[in-house]
C-alpha atoms as a PDB file:
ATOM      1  CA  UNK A   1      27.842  -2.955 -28.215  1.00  0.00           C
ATOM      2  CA  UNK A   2      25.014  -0.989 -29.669  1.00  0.00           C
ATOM      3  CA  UNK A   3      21.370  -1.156 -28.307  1.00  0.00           C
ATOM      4  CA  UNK A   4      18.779  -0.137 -29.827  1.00  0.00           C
ATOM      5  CA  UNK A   5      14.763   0.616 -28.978  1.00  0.00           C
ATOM      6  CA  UNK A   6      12.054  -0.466 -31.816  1.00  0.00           C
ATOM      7  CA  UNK A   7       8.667  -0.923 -33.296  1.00  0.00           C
ATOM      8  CA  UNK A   8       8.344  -4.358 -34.629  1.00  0.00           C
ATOM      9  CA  UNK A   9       4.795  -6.094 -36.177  1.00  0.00           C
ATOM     10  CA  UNK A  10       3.295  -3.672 -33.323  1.00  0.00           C
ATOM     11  CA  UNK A  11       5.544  -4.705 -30.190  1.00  0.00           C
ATOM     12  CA  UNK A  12       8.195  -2.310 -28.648  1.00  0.00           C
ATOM     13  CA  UNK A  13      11.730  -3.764 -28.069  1.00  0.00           C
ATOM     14  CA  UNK A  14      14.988  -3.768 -27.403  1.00  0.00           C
ATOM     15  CA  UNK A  15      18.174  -5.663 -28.263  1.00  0.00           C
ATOM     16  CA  UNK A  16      21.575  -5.402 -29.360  1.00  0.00           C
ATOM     17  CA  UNK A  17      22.510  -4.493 -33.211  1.00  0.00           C
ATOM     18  CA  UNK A  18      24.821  -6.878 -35.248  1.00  0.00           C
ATOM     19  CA  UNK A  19      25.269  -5.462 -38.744  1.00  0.00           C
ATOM     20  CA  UNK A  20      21.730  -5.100 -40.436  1.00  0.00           C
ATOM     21  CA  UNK A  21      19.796  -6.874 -37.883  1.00  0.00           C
ATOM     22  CA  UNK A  22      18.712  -6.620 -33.852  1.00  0.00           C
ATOM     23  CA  UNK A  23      18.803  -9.734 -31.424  1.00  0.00           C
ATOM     24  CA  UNK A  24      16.105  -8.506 -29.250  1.00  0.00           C
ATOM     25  CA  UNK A  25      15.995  -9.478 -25.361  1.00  0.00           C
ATOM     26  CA  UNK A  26      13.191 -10.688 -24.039  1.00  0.00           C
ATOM     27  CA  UNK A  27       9.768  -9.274 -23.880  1.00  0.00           C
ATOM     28  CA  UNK A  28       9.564  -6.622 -21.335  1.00  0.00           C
ATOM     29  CA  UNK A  29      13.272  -5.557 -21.509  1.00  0.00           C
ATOM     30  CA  UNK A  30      13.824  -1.705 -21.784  1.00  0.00           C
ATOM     31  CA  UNK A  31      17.017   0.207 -21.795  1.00  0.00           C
ATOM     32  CA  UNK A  32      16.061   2.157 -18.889  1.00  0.00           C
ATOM     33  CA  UNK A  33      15.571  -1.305 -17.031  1.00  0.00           C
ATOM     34  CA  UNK A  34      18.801  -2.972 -17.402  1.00  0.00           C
ATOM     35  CA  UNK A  35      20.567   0.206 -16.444  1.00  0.00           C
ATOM     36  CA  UNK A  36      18.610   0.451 -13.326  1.00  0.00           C
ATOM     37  CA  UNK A  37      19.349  -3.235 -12.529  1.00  0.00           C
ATOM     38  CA  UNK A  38      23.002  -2.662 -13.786  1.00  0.00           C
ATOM     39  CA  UNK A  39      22.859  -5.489 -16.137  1.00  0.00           C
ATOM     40  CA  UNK A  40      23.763  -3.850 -19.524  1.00  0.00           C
ATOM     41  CA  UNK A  41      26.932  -5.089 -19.697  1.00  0.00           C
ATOM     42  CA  UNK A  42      25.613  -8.264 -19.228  1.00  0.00           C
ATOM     43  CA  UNK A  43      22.419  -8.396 -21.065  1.00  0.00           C
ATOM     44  CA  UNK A  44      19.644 -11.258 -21.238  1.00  0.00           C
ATOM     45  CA  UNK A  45      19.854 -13.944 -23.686  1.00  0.00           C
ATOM     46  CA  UNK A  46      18.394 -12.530 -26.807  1.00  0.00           C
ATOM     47  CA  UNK A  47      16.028 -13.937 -29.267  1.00  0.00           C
ATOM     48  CA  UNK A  48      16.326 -14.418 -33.224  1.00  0.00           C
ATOM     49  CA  UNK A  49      17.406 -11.754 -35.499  1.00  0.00           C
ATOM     50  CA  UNK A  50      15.357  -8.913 -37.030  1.00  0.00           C
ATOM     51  CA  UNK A  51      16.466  -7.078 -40.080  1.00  0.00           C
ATOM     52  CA  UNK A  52      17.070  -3.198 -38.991  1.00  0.00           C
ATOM     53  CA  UNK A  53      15.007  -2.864 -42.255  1.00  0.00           C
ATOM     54  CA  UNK A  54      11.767  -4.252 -40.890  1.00  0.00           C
ATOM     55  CA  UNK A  55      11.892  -2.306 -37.472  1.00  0.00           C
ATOM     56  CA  UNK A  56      11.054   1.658 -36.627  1.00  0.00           C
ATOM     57  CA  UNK A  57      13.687   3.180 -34.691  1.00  0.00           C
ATOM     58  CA  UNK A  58      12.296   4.656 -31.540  1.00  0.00           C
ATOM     59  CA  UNK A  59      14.439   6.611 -29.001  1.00  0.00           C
ATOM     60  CA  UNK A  60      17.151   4.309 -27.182  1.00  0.00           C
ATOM     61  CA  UNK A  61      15.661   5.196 -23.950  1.00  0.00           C
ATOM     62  CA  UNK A  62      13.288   7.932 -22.455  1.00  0.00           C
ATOM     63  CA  UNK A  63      15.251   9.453 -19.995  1.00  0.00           C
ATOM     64  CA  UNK A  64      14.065  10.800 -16.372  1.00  0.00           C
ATOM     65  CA  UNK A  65      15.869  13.788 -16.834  1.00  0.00           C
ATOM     66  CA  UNK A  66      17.760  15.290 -19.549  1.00  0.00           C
ATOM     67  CA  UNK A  67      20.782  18.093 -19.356  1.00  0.00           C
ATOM     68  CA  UNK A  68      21.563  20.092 -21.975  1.00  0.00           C
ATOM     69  CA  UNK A  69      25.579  21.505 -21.822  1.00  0.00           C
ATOM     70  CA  UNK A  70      26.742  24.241 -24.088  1.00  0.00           C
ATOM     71  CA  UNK A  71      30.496  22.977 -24.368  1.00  0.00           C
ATOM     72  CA  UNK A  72      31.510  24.484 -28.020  1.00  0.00           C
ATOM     73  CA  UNK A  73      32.884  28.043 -27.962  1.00  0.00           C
ATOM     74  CA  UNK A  74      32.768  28.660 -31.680  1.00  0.00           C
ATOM     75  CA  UNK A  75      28.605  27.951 -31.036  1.00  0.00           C
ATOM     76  CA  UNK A  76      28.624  30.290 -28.384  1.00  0.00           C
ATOM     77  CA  UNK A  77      29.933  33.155 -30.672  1.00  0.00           C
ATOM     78  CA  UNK A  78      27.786  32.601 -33.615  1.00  0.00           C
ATOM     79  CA  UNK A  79      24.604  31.934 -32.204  1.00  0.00           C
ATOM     80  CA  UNK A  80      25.038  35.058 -29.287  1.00  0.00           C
ATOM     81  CA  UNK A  81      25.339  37.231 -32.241  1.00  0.00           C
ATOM     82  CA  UNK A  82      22.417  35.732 -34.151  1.00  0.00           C
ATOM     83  CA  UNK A  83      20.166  35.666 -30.578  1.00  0.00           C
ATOM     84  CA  UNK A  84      20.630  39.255 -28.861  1.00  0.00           C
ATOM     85  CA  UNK A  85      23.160  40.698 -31.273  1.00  0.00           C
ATOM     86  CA  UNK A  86      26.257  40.594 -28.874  1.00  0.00           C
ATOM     87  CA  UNK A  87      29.817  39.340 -29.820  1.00  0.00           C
ATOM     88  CA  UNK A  88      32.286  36.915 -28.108  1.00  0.00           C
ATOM     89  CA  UNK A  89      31.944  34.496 -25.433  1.00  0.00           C
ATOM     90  CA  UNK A  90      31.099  36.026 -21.852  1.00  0.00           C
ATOM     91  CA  UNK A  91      33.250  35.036 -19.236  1.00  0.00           C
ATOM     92  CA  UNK A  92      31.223  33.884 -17.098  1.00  0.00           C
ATOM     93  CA  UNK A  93      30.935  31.072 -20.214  1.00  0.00           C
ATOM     94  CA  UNK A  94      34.733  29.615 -19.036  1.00  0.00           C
ATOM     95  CA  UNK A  95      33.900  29.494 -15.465  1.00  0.00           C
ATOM     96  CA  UNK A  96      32.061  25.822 -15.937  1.00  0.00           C
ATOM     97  CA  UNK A  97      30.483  23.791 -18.104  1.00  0.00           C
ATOM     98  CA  UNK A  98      26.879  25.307 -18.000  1.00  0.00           C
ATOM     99  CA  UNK A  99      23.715  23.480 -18.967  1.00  0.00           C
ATOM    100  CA  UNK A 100      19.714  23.978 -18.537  1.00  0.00           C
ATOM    101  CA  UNK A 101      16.973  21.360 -18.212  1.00  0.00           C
ATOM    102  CA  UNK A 102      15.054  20.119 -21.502  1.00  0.00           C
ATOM    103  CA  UNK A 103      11.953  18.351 -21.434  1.00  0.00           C
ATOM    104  CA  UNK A 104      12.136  14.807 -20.981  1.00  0.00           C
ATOM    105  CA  UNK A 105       8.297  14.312 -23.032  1.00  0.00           C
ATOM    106  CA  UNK A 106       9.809  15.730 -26.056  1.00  0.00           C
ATOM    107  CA  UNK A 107      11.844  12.990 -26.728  1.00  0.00           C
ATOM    108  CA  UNK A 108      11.425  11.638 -30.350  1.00  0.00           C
ATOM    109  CA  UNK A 109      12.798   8.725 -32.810  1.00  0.00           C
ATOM    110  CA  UNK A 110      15.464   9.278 -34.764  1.00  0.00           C
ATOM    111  CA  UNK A 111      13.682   8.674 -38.079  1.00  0.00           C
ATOM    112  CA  UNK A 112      10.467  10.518 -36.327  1.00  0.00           C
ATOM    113  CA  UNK A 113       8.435  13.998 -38.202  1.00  0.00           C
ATOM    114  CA  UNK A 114       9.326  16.523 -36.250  1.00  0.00           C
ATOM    115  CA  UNK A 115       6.184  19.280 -36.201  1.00  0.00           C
ATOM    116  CA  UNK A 116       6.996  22.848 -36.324  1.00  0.00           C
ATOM    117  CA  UNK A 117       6.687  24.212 -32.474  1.00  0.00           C
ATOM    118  CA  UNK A 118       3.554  26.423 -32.153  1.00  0.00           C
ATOM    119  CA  UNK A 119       3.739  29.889 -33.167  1.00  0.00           C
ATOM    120  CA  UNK A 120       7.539  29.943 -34.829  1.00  0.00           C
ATOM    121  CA  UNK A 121       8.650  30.759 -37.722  1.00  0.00           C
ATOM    122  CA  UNK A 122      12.145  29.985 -37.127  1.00  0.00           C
ATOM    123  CA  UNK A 123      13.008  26.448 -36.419  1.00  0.00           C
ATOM    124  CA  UNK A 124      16.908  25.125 -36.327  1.00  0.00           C
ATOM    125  CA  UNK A 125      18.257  22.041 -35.629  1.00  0.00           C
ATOM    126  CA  UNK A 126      21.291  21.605 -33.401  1.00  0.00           C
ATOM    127  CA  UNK A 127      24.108  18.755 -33.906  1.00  0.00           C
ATOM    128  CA  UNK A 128      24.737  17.473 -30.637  1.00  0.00           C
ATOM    129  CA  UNK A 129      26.420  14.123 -28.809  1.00  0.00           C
ATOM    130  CA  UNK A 130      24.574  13.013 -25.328  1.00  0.00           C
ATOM    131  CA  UNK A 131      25.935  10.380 -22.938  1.00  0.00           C
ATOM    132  CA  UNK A 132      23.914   8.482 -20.902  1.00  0.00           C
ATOM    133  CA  UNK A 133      24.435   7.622 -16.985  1.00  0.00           C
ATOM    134  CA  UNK A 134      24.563   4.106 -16.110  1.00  0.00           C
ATOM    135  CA  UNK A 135      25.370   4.185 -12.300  1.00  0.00           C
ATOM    136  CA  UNK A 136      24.119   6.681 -10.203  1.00  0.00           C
ATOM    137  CA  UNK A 137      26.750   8.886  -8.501  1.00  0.00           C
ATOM    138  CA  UNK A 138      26.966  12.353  -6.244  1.00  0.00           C
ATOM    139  CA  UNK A 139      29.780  14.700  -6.254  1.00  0.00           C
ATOM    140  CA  UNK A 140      32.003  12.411  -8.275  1.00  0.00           C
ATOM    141  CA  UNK A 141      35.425  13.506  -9.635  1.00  0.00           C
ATOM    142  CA  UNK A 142      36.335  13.368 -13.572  1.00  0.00           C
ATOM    143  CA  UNK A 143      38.154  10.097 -12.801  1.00  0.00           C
ATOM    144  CA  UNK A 144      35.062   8.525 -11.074  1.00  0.00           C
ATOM    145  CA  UNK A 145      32.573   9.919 -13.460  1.00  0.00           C
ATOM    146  CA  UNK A 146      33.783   8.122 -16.220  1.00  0.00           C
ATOM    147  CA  UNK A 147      33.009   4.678 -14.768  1.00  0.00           C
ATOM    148  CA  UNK A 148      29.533   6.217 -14.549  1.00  0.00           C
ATOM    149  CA  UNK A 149      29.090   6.393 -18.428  1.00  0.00           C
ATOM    150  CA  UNK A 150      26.880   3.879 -20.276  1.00  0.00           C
ATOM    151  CA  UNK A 151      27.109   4.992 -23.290  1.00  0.00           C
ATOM    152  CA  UNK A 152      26.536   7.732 -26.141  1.00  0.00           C
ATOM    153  CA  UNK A 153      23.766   8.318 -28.602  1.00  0.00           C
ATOM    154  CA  UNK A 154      23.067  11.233 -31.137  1.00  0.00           C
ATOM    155  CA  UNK A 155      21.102  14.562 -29.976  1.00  0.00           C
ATOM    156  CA  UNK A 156      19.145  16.750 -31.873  1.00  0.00           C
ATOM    157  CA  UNK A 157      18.005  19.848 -29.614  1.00  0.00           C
ATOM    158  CA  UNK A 158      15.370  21.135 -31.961  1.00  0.00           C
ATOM    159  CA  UNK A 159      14.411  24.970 -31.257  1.00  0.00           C
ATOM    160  CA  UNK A 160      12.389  27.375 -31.980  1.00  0.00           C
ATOM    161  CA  UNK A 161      14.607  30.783 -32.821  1.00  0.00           C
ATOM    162  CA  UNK A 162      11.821  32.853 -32.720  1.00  0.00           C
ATOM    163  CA  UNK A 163      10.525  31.860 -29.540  1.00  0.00           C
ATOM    164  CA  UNK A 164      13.619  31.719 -27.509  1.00  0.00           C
ATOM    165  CA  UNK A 165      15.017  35.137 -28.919  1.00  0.00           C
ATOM    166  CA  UNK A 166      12.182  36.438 -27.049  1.00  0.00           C
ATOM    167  CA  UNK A 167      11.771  34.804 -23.603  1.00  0.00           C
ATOM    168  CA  UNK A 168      15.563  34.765 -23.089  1.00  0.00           C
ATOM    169  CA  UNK A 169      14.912  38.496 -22.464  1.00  0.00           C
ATOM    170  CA  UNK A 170      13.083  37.475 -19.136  1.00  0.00           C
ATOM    171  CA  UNK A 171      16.896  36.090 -17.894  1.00  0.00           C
ATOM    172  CA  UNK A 172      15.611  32.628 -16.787  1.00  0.00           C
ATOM    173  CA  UNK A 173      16.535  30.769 -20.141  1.00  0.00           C
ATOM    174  CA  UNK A 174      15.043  28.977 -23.432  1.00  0.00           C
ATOM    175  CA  UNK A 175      11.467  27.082 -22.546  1.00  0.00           C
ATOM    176  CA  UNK A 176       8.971  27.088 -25.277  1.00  0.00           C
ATOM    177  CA  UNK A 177      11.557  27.708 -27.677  1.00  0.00           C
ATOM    178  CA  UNK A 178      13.254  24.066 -26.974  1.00  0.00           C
ATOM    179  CA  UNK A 179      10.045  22.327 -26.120  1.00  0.00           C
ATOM    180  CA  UNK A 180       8.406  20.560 -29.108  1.00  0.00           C
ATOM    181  CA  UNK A 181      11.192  17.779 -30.081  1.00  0.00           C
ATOM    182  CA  UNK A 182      14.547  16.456 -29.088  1.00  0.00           C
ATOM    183  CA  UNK A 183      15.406  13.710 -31.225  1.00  0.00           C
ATOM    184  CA  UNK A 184      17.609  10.982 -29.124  1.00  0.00           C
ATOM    185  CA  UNK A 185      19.445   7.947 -31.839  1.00  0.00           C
ATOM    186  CA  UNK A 186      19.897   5.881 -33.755  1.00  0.00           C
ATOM    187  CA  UNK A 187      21.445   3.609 -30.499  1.00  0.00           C
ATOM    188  CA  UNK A 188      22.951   3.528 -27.584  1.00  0.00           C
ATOM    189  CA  UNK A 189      26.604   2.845 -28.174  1.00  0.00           C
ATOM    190  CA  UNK A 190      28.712   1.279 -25.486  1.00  0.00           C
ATOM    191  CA  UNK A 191      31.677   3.285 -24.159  1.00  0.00           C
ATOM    192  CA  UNK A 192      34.359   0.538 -25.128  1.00  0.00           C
ATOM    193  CA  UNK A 193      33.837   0.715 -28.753  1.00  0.00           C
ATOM    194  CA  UNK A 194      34.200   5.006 -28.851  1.00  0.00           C
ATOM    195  CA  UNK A 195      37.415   4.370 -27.109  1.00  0.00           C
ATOM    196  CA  UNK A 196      39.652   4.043 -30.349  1.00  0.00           C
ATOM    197  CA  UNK A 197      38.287   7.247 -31.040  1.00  0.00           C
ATOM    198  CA  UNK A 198      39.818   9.322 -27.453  1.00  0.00           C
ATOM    199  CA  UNK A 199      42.979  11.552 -27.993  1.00  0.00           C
ATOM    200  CA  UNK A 200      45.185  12.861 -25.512  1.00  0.00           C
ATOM    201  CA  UNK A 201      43.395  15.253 -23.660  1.00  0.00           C
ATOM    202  CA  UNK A 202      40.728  12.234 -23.430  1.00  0.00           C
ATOM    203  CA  UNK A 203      38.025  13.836 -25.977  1.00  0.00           C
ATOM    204  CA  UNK A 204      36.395  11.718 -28.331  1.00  0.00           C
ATOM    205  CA  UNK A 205      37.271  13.263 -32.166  1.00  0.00           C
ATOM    206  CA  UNK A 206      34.512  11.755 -33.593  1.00  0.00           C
ATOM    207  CA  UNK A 207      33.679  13.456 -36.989  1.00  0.00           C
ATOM    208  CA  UNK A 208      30.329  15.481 -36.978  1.00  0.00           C
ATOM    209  CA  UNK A 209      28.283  16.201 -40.107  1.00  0.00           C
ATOM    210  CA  UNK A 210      24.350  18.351 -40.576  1.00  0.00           C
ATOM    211  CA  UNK A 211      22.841  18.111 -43.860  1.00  0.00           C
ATOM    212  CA  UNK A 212      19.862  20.057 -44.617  1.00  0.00           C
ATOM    213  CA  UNK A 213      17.639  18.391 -47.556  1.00  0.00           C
ATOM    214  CA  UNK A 214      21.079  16.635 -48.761  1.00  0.00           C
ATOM    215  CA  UNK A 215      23.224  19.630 -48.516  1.00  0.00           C
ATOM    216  CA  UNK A 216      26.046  19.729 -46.213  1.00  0.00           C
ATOM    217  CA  UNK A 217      25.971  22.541 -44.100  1.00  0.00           C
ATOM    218  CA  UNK A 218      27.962  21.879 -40.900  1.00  0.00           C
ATOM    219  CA  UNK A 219      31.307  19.827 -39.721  1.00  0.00           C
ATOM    220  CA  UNK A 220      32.869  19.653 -36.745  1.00  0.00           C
ATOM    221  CA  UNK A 221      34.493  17.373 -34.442  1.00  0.00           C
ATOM    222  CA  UNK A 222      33.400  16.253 -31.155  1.00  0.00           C
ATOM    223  CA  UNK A 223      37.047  16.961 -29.568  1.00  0.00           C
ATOM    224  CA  UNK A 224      36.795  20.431 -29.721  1.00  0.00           C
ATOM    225  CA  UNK A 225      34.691  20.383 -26.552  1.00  0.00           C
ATOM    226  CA  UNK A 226      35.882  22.858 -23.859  1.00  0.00           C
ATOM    227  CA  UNK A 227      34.937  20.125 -21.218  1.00  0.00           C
ATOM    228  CA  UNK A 228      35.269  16.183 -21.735  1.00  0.00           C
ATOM    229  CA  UNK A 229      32.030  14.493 -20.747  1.00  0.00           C
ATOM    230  CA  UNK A 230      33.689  12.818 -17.449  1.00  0.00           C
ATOM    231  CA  UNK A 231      34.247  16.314 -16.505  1.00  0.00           C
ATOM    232  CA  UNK A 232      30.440  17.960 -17.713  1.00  0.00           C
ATOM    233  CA  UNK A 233      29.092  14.522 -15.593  1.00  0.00           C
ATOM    234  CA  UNK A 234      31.267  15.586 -12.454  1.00  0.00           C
ATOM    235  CA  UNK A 235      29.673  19.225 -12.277  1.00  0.00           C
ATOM    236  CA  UNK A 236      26.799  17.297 -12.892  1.00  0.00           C
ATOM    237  CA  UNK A 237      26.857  15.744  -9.645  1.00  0.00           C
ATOM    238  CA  UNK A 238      27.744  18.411  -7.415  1.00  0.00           C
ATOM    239  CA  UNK A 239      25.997  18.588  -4.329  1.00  0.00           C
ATOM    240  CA  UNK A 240      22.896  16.295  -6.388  1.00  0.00           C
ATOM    241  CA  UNK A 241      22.490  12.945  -7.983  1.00  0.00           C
ATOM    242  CA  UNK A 242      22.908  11.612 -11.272  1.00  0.00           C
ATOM    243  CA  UNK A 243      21.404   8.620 -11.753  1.00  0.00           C
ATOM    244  CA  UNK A 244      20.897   5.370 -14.627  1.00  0.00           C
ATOM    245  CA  UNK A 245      18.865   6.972 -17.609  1.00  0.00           C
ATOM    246  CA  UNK A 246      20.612  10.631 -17.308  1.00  0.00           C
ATOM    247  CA  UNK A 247      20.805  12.239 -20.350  1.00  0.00           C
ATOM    248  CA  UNK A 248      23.625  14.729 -21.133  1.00  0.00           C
ATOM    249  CA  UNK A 249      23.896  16.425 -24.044  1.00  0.00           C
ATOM    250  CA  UNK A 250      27.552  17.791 -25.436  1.00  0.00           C
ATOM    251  CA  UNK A 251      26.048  21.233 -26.426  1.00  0.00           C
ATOM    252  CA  UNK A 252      25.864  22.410 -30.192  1.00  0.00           C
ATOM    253  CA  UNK A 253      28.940  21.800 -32.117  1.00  0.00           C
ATOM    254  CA  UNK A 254      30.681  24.814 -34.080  1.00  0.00           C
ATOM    255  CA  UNK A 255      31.402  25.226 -37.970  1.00  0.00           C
ATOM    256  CA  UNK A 256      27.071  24.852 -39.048  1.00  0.00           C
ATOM    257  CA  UNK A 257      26.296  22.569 -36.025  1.00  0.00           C
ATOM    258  CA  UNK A 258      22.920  24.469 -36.377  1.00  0.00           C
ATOM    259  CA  UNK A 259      21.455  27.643 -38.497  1.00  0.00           C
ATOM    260  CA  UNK A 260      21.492  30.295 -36.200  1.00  0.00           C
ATOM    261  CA  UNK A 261      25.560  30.009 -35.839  1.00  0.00           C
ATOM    262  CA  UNK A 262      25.687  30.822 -39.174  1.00  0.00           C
ATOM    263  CA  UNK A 263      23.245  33.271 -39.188  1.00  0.00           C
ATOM    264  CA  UNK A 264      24.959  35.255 -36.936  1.00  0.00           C
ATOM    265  CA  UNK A 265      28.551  34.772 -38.760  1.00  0.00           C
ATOM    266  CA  UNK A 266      26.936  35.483 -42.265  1.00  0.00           C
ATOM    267  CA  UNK A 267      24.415  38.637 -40.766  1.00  0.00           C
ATOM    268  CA  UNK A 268      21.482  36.982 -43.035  1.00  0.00           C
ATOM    269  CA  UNK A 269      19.219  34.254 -42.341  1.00  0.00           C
ATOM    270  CA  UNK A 270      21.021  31.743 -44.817  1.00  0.00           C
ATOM    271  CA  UNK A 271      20.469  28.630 -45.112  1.00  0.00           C
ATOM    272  CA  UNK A 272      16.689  30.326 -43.976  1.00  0.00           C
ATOM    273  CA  UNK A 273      14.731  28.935 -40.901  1.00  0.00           C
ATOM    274  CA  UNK A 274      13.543  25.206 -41.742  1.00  0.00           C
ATOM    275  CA  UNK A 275      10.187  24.759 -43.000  1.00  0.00           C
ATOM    276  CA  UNK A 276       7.751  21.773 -43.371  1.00  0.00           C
ATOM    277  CA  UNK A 277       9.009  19.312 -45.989  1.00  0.00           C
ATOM    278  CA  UNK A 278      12.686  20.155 -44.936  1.00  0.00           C
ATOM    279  CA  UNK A 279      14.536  16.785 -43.717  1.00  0.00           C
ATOM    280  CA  UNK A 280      17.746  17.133 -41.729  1.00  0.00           C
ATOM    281  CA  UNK A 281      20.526  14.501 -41.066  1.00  0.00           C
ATOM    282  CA  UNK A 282      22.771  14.216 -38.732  1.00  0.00           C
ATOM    283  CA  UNK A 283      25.879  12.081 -38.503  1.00  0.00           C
ATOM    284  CA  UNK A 284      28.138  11.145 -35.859  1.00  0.00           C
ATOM    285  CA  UNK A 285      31.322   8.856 -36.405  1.00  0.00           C
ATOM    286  CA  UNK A 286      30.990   5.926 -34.938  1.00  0.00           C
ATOM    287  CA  UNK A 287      27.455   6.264 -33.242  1.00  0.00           C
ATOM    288  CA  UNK A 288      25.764   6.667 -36.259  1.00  0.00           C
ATOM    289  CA  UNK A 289      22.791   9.453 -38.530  1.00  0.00           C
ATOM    290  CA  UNK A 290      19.323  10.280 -37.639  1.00  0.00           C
ATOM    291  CA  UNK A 291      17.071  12.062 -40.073  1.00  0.00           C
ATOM    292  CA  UNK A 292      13.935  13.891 -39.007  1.00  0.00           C
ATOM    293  CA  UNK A 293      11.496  15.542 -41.491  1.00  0.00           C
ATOM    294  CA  UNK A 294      10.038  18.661 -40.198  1.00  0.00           C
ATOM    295  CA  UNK A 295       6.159  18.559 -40.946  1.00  0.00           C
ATOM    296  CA  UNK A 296       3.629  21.056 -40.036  1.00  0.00           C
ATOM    297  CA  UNK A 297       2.490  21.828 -36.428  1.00  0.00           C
ATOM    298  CA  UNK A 298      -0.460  23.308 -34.331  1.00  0.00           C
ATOM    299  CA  UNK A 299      -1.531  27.058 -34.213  1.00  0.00           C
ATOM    300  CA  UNK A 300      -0.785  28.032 -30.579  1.00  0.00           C
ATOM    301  CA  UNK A 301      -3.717  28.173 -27.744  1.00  0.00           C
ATOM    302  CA  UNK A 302      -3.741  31.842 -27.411  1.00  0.00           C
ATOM    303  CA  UNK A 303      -2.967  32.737 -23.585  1.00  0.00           C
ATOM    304  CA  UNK A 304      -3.500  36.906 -22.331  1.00  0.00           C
ATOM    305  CA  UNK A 305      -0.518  39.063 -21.867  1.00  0.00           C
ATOM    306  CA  UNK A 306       0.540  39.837 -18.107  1.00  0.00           C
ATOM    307  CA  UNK A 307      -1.591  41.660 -16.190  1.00  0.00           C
ATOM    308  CA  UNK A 308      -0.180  45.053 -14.278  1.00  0.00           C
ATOM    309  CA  UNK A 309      -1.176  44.800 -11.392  1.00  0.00           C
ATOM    310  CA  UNK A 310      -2.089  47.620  -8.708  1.00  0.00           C
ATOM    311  CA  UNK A 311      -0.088  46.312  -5.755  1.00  0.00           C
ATOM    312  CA  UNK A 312      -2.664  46.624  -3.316  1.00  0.00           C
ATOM    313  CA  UNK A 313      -1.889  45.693   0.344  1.00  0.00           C
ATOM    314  CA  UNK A 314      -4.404  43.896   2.738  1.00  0.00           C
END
């Protein structure tokens, strides 16, 4: 099943997608809703048919909280060298499946502008898969997590190169740099109809494409995670809860999953930083593309530099 979240003759909805059309449920039925009430995988009756054509594509769902993984060593290698200059993958990297917070308000469409983050002049996307909780769970095993799992949707984790080079250098990660747009789409697909698509080692290898303006510039596949999701969700949950709306995100793939991986490889800034006008598209098998247009953004509210302080003592 896929669901999907959308502007129709001024009304938001949701329903389930059948070819080229959505059956929406009834009004008042959000994503986030029928996972709290545990009813997605037995929705509401649904109403007549609307052509996908006729309908804006917002965001599946906006999530209470969303985690962002890094689970792709090849990423790790290219974009640490394009970032702060340094080469290979830290150990620390292998110990588990790390991830930061991402702001849950930056959520966009995946058809949505995308406006350049205040102050950069560096903007990348990053091809990503999330999964979304559907039960809520606390130090659950691999095996129990998956049960957990409502489904998958695209993730673009839009950031600001520029920006983050810089902050990172405080040691408390990305913020700014990651804060204008994360584009969540174009559904929500159901777990039973990516399972064709799990191999031995129970990864998805779901083909992963970027295009830039048209141009192919990354492919990966989804299997060559270091960590299956079941096993990102589980580390998750330690000692906290996950709970129905959850957003994970797999982490940037490798081989052009985003610029700066291949800025670092190549030692130059080609493909160069996206600009206003550029549109990028990315493609997941069997979930599904999402295009964004970057336009332009705001100039940034100026705020002082640190003061140093005397350290006085009452």
């Amino acid at each position: 099943m896929r669901i999907a979240t959308y502007e129709h003759r001024g009304s938001r909805r949701c329903g389930v997608v059948e070819g080229a059309a959505v059956r929406p449920f009834p009004d008042g039925t959000d994503l986030l809703g029928l996972l709290g009430s545990g009813g997605l995988a037995d929705p509401p009756p649904a109403g007549a048919a609307v052509p996908l054509s006729e309908v804006r594509l917002l965001p599946p769902l906006r999530p209470p909280t969303v985690r962002d993984f890094v689970a792709f060593e090849e990423h790790v290698e290219g974009v640490r060298r394009s970032v702060d200059g340094a080469a290979g993958v830290p150990d620390a990297w292998y110990d588990a499946p790390t991830f930061y917070f991402t702001n849950p308000y930056a959520v966009i469409g995946p058809g949505d502008d995308v406006p350049m983050p205040p102050g950069s002049r560096a903007l990348d996307f990053e091809l990503e898969v999330a999964v979304v909780i559907g039960r809520e769970g606390r130090d659950l095993t691999p095996e129990q997590a998956r049960a957990h799992i409502a489904g998958y949707t695209l993730f673009n984790d839009w950031s600001a190169r520029d920006l983050q080079s810089r902050e990172m250098q405080v040691g408390l990660g990305p913020c700014k740099g990651k804060d204008t747009a994360t584009t969540l789409g174009p559904y929500l697909v159901t777990p039973d109809e990516l399972e064709p698509y799990r191999d031995a080692d129970g990864l998805l290898r779901l083909a992963l494409t970027a295009e830039v303006n048209g141009e192919v510039v990354g492919t990966d596949l989804l299997s060559n995670m270091s960590w299956t999701f079941e096993e990102m969700i589980a580390y998750a949950s330690r000692g906290t809860w996950v709970r129905p709306g959850d957003v994970l995100g797999s982490g940037t793939c490798g081989n052009g999953g985003c610029l700066a991986e291949l800025w670092g490889l190549r030692g130059e800034r080609t493909p160069p930083p996206l600009r206003p006008g550029d549109t990028v598209t990315l493609t997941a098998e069997g979930i599904g593309a999402i295009s964004n247009t970057v336009v332009p953004g705001t100039a940034p509210v100026a705020v002082p530099r640190g003061r140093r302080r005397d350290r006085s003592r009452p």
